[in-house]
N, C-alpha and C. Protein backbone atom coordinates (compact mmCIF):
# COMPACT_ATOMS: atom_id res chain seq x y z
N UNK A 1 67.05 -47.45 61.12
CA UNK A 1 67.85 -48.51 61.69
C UNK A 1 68.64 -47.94 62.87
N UNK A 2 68.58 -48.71 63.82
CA UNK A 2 69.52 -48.37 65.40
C UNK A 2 71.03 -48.27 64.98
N UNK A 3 71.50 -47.26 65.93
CA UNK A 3 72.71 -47.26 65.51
C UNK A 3 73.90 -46.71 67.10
N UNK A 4 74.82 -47.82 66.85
CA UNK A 4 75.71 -47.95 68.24
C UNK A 4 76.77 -47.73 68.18
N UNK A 5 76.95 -46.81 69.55
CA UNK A 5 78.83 -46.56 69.86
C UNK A 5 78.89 -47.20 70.71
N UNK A 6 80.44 -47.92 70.43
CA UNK A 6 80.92 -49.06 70.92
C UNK A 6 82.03 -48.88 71.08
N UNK A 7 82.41 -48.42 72.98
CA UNK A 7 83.87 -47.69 73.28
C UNK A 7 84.59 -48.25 74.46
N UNK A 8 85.72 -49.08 74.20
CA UNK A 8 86.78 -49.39 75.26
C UNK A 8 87.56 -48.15 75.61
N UNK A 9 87.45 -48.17 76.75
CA UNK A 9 87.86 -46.36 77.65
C UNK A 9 89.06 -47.36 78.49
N UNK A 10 90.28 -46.59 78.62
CA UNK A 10 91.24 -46.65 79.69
C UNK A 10 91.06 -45.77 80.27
N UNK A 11 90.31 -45.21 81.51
CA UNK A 11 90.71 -44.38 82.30
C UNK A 11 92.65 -44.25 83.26
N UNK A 12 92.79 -42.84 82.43
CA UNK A 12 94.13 -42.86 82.80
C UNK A 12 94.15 -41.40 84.18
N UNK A 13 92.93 -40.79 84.11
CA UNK A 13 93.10 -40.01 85.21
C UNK A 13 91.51 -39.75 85.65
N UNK A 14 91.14 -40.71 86.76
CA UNK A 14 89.77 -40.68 87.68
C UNK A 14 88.95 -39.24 87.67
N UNK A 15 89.92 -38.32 88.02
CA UNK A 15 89.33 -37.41 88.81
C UNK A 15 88.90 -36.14 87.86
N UNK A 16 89.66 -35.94 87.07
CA UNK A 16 89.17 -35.32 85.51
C UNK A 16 88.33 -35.96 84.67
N UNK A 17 88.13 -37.56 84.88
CA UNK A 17 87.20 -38.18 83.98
C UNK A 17 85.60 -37.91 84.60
N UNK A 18 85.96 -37.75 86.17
CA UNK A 18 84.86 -37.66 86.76
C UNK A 18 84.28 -36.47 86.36
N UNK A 19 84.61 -35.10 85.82
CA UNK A 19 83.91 -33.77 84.79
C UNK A 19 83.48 -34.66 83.76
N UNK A 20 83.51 -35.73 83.08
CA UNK A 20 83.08 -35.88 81.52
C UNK A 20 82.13 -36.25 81.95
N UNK A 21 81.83 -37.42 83.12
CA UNK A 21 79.98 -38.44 83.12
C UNK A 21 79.06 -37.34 82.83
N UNK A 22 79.18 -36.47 83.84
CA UNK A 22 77.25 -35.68 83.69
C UNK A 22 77.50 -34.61 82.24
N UNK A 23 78.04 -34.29 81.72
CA UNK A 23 78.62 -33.62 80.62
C UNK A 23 78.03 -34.70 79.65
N UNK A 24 78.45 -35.70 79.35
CA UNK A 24 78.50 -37.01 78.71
C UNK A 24 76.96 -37.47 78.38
N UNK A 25 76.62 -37.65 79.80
CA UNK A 25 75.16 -37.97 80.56
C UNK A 25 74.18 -37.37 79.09
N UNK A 26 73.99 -36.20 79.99
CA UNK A 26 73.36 -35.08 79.51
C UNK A 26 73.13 -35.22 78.00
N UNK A 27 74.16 -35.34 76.83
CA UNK A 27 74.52 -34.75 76.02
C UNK A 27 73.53 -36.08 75.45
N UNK A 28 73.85 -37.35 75.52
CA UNK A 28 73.19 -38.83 75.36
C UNK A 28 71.80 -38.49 75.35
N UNK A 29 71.48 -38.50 76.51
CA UNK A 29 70.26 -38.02 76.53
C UNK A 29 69.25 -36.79 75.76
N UNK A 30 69.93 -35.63 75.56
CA UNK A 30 69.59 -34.84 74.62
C UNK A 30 69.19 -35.31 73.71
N UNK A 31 70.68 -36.07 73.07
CA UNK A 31 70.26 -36.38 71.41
C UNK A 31 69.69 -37.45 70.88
N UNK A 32 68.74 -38.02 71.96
CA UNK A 32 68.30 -39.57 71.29
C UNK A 32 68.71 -40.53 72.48
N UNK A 33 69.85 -40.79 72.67
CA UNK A 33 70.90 -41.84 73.01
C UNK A 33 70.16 -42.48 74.18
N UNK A 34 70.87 -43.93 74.71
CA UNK A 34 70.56 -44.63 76.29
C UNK A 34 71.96 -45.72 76.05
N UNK A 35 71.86 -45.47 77.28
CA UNK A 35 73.56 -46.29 77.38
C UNK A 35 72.51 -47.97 77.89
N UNK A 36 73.32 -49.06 77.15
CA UNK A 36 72.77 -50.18 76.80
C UNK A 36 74.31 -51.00 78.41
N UNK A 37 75.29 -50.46 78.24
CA UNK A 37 76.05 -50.83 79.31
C UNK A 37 77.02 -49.62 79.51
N UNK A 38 77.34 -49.67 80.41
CA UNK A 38 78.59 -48.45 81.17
C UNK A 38 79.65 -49.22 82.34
N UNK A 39 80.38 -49.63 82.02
CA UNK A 39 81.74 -49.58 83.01
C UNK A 39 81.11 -50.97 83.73
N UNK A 40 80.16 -51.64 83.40
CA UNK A 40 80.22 -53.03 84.45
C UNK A 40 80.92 -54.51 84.09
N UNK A 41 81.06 -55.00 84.73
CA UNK A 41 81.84 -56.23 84.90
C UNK A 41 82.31 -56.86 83.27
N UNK A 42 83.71 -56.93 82.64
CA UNK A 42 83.97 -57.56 81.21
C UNK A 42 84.17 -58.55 81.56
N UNK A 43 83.87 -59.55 80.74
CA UNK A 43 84.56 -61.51 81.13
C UNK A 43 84.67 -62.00 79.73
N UNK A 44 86.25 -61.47 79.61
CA UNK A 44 86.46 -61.57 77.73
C UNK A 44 86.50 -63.17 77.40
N UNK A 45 85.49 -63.61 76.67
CA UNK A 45 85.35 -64.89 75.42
C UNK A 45 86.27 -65.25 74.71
N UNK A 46 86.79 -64.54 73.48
CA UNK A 46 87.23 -64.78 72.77
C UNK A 46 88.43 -64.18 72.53
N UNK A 47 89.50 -64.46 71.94
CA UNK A 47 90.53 -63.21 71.34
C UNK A 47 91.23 -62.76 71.92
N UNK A 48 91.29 -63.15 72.97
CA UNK A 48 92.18 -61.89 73.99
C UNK A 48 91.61 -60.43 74.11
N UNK A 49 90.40 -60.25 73.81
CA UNK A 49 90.21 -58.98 73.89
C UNK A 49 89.31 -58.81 75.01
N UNK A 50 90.06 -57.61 76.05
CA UNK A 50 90.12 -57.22 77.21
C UNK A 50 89.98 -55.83 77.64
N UNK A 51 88.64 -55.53 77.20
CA UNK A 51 88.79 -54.09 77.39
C UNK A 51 88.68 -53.15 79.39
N UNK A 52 89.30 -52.12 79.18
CA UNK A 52 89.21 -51.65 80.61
C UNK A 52 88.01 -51.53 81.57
N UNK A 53 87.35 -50.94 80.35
CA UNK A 53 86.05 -50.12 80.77
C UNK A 53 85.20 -50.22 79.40
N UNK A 54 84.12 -51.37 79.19
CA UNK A 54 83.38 -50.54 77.97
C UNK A 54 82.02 -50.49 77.75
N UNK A 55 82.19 -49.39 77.05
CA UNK A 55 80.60 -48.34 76.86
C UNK A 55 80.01 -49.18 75.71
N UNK A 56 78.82 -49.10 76.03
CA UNK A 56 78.14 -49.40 74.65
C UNK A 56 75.96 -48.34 74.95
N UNK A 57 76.81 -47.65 73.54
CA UNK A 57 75.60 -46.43 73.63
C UNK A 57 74.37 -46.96 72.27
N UNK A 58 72.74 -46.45 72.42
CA UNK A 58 72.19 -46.84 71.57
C UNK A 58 71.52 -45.23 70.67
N UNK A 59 71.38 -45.22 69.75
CA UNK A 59 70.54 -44.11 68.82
C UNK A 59 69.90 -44.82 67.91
N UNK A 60 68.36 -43.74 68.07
CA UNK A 60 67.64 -44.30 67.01
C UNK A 60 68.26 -44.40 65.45
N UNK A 61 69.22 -43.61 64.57
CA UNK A 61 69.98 -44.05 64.02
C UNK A 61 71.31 -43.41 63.88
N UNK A 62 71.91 -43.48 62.68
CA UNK A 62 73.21 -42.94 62.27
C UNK A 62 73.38 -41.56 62.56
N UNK A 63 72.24 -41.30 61.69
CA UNK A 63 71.93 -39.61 61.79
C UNK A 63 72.05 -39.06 63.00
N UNK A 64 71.44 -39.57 64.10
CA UNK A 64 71.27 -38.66 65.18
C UNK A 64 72.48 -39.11 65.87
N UNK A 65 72.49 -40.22 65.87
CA UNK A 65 74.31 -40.62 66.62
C UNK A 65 75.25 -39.67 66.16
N UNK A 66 75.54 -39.37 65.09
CA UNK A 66 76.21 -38.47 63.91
C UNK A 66 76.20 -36.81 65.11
N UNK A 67 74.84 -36.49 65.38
CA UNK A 67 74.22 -35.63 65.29
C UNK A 67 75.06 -35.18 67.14
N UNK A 68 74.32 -36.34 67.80
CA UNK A 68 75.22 -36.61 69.20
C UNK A 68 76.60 -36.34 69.22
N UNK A 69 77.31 -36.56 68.51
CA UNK A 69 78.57 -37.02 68.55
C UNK A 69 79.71 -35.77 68.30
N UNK A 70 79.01 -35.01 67.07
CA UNK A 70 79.36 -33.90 66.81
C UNK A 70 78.68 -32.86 67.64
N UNK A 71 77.90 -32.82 68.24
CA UNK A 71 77.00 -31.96 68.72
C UNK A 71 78.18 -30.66 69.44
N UNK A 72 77.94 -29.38 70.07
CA UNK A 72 79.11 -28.66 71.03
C UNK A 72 78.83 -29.52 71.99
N UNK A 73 77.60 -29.84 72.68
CA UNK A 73 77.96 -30.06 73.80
C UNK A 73 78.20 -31.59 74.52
N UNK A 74 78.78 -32.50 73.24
CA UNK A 74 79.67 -33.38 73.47
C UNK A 74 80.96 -33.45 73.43
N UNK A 75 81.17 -32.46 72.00
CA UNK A 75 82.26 -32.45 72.06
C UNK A 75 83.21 -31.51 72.78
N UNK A 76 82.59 -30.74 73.86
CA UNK A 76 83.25 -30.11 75.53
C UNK A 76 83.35 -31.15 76.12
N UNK A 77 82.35 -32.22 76.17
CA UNK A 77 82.82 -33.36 77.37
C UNK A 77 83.94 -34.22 76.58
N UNK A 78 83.96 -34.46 75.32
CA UNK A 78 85.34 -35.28 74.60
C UNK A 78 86.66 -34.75 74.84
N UNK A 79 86.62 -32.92 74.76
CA UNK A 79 87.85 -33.06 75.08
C UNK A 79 88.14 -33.25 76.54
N UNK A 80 86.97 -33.31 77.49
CA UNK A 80 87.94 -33.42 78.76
C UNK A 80 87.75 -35.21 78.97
N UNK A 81 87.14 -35.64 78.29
CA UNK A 81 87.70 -37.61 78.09
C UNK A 81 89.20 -38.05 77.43
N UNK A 82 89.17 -36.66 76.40
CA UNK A 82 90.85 -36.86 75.95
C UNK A 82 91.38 -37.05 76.53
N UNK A 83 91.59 -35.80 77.71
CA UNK A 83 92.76 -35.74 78.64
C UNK A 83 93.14 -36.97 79.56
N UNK A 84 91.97 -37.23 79.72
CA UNK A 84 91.43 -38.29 81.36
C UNK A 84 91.54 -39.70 80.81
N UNK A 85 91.83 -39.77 79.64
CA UNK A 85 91.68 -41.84 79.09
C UNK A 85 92.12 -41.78 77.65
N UNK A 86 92.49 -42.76 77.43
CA UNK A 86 92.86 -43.71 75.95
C UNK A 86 91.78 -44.68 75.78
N UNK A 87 91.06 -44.35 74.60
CA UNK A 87 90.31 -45.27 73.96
C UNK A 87 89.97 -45.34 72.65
N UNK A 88 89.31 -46.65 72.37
CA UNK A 88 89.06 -46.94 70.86
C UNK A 88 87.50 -46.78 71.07
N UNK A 89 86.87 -46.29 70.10
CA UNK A 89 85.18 -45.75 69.45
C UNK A 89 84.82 -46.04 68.33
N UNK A 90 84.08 -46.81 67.88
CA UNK A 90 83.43 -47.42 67.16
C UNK A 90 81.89 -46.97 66.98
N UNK A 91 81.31 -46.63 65.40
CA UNK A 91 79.83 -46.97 65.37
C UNK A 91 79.37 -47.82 64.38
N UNK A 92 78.29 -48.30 64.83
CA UNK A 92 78.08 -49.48 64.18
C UNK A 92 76.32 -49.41 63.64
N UNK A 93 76.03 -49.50 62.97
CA UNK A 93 74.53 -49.64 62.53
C UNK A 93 73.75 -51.04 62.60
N UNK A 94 72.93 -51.33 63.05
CA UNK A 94 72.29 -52.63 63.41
C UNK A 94 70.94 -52.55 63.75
N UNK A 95 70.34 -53.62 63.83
CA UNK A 95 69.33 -54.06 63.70
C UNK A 95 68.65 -53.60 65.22
C-alpha cells in the first residue's frame, strides 16, 4: 500500500532552506519517493486551513517512507529544514 508525507513548511529563512532542496531532492529519490506537489499555488476550501508552502511526497509504502525518513542522508537535510522553517509532517497510508 502507497504511503504519503504530507508537510505544511513555513519557510522562516530562504537562503538556508535553499541547502535542504537538493539534499532533500536526492534523498526522495534514493529511497523510493516522487514529490506528487512542492510549493505550488494553495486555494484553501475548507476550515481555514492555510498552509504556507505544502509538500506532498509519495512511497511505495510505509516501510520505505519509514526507511526515507530516517535514512542519514535525510536526516542532514532535516536538520538544516529545522533551522530554515516551522512545520507540521504527517504520514499517511493510502490507497
Amino acid at each position: 500500500m502507497a504511503a504519503y508525507i504530507i508537510a505544511d513548511i513555513e519557510i522562516t529563512d530562504p537562503r538556508t532552506y535553499e541547502g535542504y532542496r537538493p539534499m532533500a531532492g536526492a534523498a526522495v529519490e534514493k529511497y523510493g519517493g516522487r514529490f506528487l506537489a512542492r510549493g505550488g499555488k494553495v486555494e484553501p476550501a475548507e476550515g481555514g486551513w492555510a498552509p504556507k508552502r505544502l509538500v506532498i511526497l509519495k512511497f511505495p509504502s510505509m516501510e520505505k517512507l519509514k526507511t526515507f525518513y530516517n535514512s542519514p542522508e535525510y536526516q542532514k537535510a532535516l536538520a538544516i529544514r529545522l533551522k530554515a522553517s516551522n512545520g507540521k509532517v504527517i504520514f499517511v497510508e493510502g490507497a
